[in-house]
PDB file of N, CA and C in Angstrom:
ATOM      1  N   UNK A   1     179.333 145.687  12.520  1.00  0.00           N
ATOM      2  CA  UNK A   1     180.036 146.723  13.253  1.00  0.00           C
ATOM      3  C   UNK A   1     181.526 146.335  13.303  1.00  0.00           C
ATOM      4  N   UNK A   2     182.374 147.365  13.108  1.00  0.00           N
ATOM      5  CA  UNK A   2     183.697 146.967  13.111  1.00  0.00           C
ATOM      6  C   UNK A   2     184.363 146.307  14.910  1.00  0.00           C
ATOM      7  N   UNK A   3     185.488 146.271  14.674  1.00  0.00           N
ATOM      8  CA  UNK A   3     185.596 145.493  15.610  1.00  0.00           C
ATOM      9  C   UNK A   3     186.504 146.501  16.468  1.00  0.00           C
ATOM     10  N   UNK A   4     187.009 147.231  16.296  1.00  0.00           N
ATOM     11  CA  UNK A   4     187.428 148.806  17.184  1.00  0.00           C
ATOM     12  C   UNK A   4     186.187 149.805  17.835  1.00  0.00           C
ATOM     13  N   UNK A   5     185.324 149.537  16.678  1.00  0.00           N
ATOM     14  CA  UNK A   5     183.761 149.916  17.312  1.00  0.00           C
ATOM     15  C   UNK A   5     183.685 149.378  19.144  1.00  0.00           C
ATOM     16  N   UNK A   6     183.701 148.101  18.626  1.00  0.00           N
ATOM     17  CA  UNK A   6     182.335 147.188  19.189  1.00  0.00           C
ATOM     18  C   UNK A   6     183.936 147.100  20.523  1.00  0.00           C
ATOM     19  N   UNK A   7     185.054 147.166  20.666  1.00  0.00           N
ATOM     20  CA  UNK A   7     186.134 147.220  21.441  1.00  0.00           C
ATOM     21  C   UNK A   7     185.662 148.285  22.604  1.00  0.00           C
ATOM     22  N   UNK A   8     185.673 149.689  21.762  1.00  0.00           N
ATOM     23  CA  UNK A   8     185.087 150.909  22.453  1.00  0.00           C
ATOM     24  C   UNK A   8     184.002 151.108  22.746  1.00  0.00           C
ATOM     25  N   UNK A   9     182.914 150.610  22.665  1.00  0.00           N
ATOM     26  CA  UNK A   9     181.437 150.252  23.239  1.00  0.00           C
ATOM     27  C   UNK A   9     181.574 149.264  24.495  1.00  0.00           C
ATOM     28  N   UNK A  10     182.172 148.479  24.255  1.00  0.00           N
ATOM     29  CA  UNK A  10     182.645 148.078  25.419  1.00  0.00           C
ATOM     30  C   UNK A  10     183.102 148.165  26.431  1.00  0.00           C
ATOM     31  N   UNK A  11     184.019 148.916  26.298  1.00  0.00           N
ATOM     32  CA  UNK A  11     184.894 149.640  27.641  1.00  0.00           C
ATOM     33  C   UNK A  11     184.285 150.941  27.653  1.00  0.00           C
ATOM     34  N   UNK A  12     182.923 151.679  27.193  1.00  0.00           N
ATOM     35  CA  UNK A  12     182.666 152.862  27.405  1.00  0.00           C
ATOM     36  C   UNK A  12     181.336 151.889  28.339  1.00  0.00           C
ATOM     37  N   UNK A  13     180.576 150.857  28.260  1.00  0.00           N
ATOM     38  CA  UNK A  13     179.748 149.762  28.804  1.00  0.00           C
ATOM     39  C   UNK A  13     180.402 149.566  30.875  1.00  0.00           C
ATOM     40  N   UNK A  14     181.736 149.521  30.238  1.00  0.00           N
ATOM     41  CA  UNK A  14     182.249 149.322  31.356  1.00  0.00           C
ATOM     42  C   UNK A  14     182.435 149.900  32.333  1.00  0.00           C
ATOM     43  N   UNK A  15     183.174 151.064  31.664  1.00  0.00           N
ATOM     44  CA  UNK A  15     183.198 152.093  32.520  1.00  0.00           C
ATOM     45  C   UNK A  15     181.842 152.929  33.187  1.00  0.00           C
ATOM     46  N   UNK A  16     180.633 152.512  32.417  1.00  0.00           N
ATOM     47  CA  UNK A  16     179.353 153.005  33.013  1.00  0.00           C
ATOM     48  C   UNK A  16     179.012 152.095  33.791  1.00  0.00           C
ATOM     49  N   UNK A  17     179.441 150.871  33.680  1.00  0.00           N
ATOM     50  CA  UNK A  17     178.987 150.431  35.080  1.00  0.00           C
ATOM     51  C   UNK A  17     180.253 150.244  36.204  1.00  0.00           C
ATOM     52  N   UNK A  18     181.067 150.981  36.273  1.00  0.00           N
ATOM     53  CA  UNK A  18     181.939 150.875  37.216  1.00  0.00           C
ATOM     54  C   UNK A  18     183.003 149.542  37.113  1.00  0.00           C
ATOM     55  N   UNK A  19     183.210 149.217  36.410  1.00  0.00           N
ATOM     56  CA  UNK A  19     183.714 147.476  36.269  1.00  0.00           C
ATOM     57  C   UNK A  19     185.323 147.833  35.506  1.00  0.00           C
ATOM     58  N   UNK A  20     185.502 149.237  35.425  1.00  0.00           N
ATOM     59  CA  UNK A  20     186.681 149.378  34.610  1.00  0.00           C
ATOM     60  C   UNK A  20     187.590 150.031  35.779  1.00  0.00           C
ATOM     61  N   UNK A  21     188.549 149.475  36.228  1.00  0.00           N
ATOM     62  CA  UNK A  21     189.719 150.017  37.311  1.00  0.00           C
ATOM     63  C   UNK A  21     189.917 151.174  37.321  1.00  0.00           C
ATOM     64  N   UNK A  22     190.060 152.043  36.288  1.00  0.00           N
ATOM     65  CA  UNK A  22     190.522 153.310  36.421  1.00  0.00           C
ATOM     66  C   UNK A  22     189.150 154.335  36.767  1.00  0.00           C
ATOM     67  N   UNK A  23     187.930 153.335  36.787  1.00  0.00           N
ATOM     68  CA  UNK A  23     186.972 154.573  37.186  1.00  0.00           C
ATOM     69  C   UNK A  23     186.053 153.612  38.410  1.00  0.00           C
ATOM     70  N   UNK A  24     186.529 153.697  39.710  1.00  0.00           N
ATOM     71  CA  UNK A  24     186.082 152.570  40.498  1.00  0.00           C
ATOM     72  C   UNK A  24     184.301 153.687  41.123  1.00  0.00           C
ATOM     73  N   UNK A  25     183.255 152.523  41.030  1.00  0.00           N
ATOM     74  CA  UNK A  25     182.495 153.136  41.487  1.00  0.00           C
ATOM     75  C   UNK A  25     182.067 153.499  42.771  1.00  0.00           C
ATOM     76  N   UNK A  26     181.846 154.295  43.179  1.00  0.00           N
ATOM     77  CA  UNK A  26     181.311 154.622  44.864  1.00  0.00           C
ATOM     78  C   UNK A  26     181.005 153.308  45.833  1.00  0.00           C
ATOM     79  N   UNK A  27     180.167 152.198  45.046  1.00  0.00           N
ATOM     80  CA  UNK A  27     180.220 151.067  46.006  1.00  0.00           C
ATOM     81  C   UNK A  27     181.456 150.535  46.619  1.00  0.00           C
ATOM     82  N   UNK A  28     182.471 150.458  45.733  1.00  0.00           N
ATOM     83  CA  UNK A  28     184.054 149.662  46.019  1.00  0.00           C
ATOM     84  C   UNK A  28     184.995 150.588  47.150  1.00  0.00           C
ATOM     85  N   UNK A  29     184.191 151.519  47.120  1.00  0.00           N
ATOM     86  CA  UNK A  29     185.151 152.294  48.540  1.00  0.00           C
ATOM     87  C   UNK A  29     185.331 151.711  49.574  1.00  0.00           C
ATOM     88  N   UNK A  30     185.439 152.138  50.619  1.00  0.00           N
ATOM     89  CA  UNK A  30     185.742 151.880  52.265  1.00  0.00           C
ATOM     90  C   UNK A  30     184.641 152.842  52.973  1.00  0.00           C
ATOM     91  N   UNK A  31     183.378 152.601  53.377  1.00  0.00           N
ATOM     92  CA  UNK A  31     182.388 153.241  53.665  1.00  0.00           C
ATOM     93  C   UNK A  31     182.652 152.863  55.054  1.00  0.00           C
ATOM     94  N   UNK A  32     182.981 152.502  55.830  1.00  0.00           N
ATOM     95  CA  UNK A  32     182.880 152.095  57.026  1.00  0.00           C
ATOM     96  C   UNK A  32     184.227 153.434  57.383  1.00  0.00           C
ATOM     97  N   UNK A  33     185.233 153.735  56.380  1.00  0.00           N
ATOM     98  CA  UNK A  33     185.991 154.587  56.662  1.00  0.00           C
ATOM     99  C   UNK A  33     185.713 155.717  56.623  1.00  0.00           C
ATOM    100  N   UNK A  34     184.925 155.988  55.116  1.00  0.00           N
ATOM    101  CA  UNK A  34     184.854 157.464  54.765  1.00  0.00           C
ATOM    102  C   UNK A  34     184.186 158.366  55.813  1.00  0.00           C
ATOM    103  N   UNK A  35     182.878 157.396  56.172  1.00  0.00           N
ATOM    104  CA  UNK A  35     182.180 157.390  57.521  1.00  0.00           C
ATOM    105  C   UNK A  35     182.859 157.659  59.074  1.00  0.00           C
ATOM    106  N   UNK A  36     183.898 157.205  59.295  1.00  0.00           N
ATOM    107  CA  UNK A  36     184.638 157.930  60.046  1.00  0.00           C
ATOM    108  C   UNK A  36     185.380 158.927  59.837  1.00  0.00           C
ATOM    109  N   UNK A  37     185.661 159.073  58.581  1.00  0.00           N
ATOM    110  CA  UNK A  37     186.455 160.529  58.769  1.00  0.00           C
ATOM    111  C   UNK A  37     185.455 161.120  58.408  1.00  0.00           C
ATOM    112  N   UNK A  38     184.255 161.561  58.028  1.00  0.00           N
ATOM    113  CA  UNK A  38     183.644 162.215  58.007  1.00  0.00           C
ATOM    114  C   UNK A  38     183.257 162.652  59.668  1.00  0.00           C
ATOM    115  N   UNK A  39     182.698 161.861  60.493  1.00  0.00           N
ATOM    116  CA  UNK A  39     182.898 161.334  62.025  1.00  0.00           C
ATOM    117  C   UNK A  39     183.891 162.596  62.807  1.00  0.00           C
ATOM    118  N   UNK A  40     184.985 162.406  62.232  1.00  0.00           N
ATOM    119  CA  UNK A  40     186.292 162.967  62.922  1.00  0.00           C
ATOM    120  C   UNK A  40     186.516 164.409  62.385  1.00  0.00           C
ATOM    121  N   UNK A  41     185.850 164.301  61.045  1.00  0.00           N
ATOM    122  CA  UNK A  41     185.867 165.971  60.712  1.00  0.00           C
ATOM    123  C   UNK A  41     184.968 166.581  61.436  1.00  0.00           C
ATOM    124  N   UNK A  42     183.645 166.400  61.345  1.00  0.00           N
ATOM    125  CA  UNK A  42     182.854 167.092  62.160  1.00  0.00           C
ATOM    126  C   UNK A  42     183.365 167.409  63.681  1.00  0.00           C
ATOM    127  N   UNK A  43     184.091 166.721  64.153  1.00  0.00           N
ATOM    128  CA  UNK A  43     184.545 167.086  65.980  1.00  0.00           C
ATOM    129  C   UNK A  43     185.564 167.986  65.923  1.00  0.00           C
ATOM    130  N   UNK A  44     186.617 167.448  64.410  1.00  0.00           N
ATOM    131  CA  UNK A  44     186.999 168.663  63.995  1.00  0.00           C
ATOM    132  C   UNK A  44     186.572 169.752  64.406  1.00  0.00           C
ATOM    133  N   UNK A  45     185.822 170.066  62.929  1.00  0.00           N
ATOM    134  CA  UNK A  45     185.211 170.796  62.994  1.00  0.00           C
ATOM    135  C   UNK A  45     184.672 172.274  64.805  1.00  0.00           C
ATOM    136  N   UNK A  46     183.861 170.864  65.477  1.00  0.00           N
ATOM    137  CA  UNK A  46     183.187 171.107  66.603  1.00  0.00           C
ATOM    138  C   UNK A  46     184.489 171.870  67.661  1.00  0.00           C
ATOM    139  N   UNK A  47     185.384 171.066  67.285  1.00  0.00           N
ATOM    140  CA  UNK A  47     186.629 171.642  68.236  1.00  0.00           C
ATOM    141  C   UNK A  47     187.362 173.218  68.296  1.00  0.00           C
ATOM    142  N   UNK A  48     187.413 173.004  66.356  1.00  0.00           N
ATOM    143  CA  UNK A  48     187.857 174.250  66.681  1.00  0.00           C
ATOM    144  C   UNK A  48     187.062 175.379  66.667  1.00  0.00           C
ATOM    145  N   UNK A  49     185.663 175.571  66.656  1.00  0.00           N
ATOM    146  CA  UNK A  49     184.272 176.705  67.106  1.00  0.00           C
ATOM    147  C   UNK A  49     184.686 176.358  68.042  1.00  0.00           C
ATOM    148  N   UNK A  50     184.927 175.779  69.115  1.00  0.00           N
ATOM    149  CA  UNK A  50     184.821 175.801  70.989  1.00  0.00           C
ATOM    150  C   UNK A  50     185.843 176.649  71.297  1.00  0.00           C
ATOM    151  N   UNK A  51     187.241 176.213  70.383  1.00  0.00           N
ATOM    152  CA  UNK A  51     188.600 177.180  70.900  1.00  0.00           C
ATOM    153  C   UNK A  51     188.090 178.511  70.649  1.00  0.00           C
ATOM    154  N   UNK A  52     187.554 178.715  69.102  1.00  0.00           N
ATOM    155  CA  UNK A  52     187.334 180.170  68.946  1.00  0.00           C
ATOM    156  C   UNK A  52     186.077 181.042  70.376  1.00  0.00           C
ATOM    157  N   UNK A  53     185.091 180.082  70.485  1.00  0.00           N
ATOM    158  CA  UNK A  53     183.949 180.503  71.420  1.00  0.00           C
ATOM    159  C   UNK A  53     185.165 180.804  72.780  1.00  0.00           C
ATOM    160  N   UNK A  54     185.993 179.962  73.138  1.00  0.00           N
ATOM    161  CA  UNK A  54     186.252 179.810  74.157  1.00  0.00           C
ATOM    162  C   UNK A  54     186.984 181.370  74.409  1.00  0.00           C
ATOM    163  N   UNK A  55     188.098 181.738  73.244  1.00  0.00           N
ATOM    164  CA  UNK A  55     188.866 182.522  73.481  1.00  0.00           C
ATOM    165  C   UNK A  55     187.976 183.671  73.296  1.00  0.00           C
ATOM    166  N   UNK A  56     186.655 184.078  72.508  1.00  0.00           N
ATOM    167  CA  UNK A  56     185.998 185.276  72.647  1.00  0.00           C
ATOM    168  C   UNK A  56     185.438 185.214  73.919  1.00  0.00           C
ATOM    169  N   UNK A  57     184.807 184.513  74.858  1.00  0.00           N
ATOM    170  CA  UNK A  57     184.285 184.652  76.361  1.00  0.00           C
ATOM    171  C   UNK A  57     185.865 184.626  77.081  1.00  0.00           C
ATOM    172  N   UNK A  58     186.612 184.557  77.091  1.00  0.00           N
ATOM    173  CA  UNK A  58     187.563 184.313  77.773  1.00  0.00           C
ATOM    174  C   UNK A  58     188.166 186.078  77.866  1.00  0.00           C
ATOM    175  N   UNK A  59     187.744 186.462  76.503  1.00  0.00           N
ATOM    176  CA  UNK A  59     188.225 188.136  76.357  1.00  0.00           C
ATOM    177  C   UNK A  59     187.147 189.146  76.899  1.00  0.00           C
ATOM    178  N   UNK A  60     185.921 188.408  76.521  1.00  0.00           N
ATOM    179  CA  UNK A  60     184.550 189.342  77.288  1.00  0.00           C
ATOM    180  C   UNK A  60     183.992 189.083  78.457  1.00  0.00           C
ATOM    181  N   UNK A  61     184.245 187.897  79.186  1.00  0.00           N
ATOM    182  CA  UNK A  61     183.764 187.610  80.334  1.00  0.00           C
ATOM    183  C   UNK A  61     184.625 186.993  81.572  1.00  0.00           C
ATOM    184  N   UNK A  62     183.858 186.532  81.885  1.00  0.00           N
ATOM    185  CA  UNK A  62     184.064 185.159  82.723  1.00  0.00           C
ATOM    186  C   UNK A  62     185.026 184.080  82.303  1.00  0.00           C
ATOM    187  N   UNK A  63     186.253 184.018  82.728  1.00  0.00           N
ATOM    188  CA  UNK A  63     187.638 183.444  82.195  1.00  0.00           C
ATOM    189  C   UNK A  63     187.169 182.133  82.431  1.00  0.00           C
ATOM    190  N   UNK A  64     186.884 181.568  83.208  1.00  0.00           N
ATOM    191  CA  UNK A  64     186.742 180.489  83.627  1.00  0.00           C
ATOM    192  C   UNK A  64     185.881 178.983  82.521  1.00  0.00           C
ATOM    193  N   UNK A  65     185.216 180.024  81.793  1.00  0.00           N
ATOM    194  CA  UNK A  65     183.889 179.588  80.763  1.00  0.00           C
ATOM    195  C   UNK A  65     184.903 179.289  79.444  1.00  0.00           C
ATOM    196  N   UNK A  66     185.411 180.636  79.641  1.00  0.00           N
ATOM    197  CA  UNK A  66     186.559 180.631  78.336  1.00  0.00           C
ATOM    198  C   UNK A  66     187.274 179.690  77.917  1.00  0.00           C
ATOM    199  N   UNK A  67     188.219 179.210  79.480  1.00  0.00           N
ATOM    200  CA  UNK A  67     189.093 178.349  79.546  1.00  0.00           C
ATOM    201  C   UNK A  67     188.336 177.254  79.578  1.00  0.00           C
ATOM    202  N   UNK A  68     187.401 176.757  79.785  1.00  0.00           N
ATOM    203  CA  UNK A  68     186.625 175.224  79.603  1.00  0.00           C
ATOM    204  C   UNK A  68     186.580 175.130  78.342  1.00  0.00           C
ATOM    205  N   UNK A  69     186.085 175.962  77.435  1.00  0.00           N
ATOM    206  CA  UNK A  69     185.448 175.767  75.578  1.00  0.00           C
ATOM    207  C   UNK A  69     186.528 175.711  75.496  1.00  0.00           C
ATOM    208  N   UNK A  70     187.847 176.496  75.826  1.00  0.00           N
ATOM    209  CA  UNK A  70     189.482 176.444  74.912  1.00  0.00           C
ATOM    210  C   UNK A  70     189.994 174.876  75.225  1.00  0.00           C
ATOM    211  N   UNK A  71     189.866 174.404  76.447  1.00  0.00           N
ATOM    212  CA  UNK A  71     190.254 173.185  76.621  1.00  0.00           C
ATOM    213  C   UNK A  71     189.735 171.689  75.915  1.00  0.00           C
ATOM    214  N   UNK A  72     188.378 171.870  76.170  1.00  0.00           N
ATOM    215  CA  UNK A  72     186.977 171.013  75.554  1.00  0.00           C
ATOM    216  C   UNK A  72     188.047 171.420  73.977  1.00  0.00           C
ATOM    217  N   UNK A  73     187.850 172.221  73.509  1.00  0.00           N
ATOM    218  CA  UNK A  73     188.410 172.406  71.716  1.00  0.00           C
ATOM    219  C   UNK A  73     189.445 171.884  71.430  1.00  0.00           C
ATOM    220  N   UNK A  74     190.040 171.772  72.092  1.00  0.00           N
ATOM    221  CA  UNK A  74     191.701 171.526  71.440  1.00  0.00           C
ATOM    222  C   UNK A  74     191.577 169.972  72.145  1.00  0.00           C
ATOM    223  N   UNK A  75     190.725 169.803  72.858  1.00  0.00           N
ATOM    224  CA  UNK A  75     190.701 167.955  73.481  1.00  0.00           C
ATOM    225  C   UNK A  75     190.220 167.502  72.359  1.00  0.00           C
ATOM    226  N   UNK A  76     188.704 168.119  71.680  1.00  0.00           N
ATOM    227  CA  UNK A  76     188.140 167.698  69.996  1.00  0.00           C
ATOM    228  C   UNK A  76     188.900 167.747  69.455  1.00  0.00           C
ATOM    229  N   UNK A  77     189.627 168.802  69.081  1.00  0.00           N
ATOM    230  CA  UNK A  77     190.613 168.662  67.783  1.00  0.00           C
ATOM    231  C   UNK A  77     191.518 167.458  67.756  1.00  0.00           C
ATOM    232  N   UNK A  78     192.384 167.377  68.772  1.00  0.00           N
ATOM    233  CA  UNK A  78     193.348 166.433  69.084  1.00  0.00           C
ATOM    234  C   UNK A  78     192.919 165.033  68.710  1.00  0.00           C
ATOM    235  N   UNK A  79     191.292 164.825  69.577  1.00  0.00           N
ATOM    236  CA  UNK A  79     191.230 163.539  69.165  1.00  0.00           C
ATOM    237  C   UNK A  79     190.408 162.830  68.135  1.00  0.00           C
ATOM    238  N   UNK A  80     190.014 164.479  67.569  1.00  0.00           N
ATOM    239  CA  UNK A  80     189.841 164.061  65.694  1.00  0.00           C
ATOM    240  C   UNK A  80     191.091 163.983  65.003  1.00  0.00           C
ATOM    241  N   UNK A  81     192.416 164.403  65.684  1.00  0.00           N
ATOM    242  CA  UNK A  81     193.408 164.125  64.374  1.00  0.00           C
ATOM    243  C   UNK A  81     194.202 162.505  64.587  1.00  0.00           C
ATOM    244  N   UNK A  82     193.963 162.422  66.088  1.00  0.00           N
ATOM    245  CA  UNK A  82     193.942 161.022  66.384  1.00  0.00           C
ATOM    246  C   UNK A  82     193.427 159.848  65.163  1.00  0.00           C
ATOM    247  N   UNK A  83     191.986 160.313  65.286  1.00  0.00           N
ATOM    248  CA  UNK A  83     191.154 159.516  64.482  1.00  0.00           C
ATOM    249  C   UNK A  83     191.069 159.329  62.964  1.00  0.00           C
ATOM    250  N   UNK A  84     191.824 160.983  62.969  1.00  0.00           N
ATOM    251  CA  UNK A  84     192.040 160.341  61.118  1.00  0.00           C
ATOM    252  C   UNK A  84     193.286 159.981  60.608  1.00  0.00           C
ATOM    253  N   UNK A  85     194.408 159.641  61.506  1.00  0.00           N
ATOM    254  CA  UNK A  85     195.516 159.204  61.418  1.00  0.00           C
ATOM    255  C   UNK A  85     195.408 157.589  61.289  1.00  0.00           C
ATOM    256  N   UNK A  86     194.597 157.296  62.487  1.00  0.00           N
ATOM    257  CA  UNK A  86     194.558 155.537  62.840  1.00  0.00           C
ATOM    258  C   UNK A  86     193.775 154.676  61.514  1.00  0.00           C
TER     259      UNK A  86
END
């Protein structure tokens, strides 16, 4: 086998097992991180359905209900953007 062959079998070897820099595999991440921002999206997430819940009861009902979910939401949001800053 030539030796440009057996060069490129190699680094195509490599790159299937993750061992080549430019293609790092899923193990070499920061899982303890991704895991938190995943964490912080979801409250995200959770935060801003509460503002929206909050401000539709706040227009159809009972203000008081309203203003708790609007507050509760924007306290989630805030301290999911906290969390994916730090």
């Amino acid at each position: 086998m030539p030796e440009d062959e057996q060069h490129q079998l190699d680094r195509i070897e490599r790159e299937l097992n993750g061992v080549d820099l430019r293609f790092p595999s899923t193990g070499t991440m920061n899982a303890p991180g991704r895991r938190s921002a995943f964490s912080a999206g979801a409250v995200w997430f959770v935060g801003i359905m509460l503002v929206v819940v909050g401000a539709v009861v706040t227009m159809q009902g009972p203000v008081i209900f309203g203003v708790v979910a609007v507050v509760a939401g924007l306290a989630a949001v805030a301290g999911a953007a906290v969390a994916l800053m730090s």
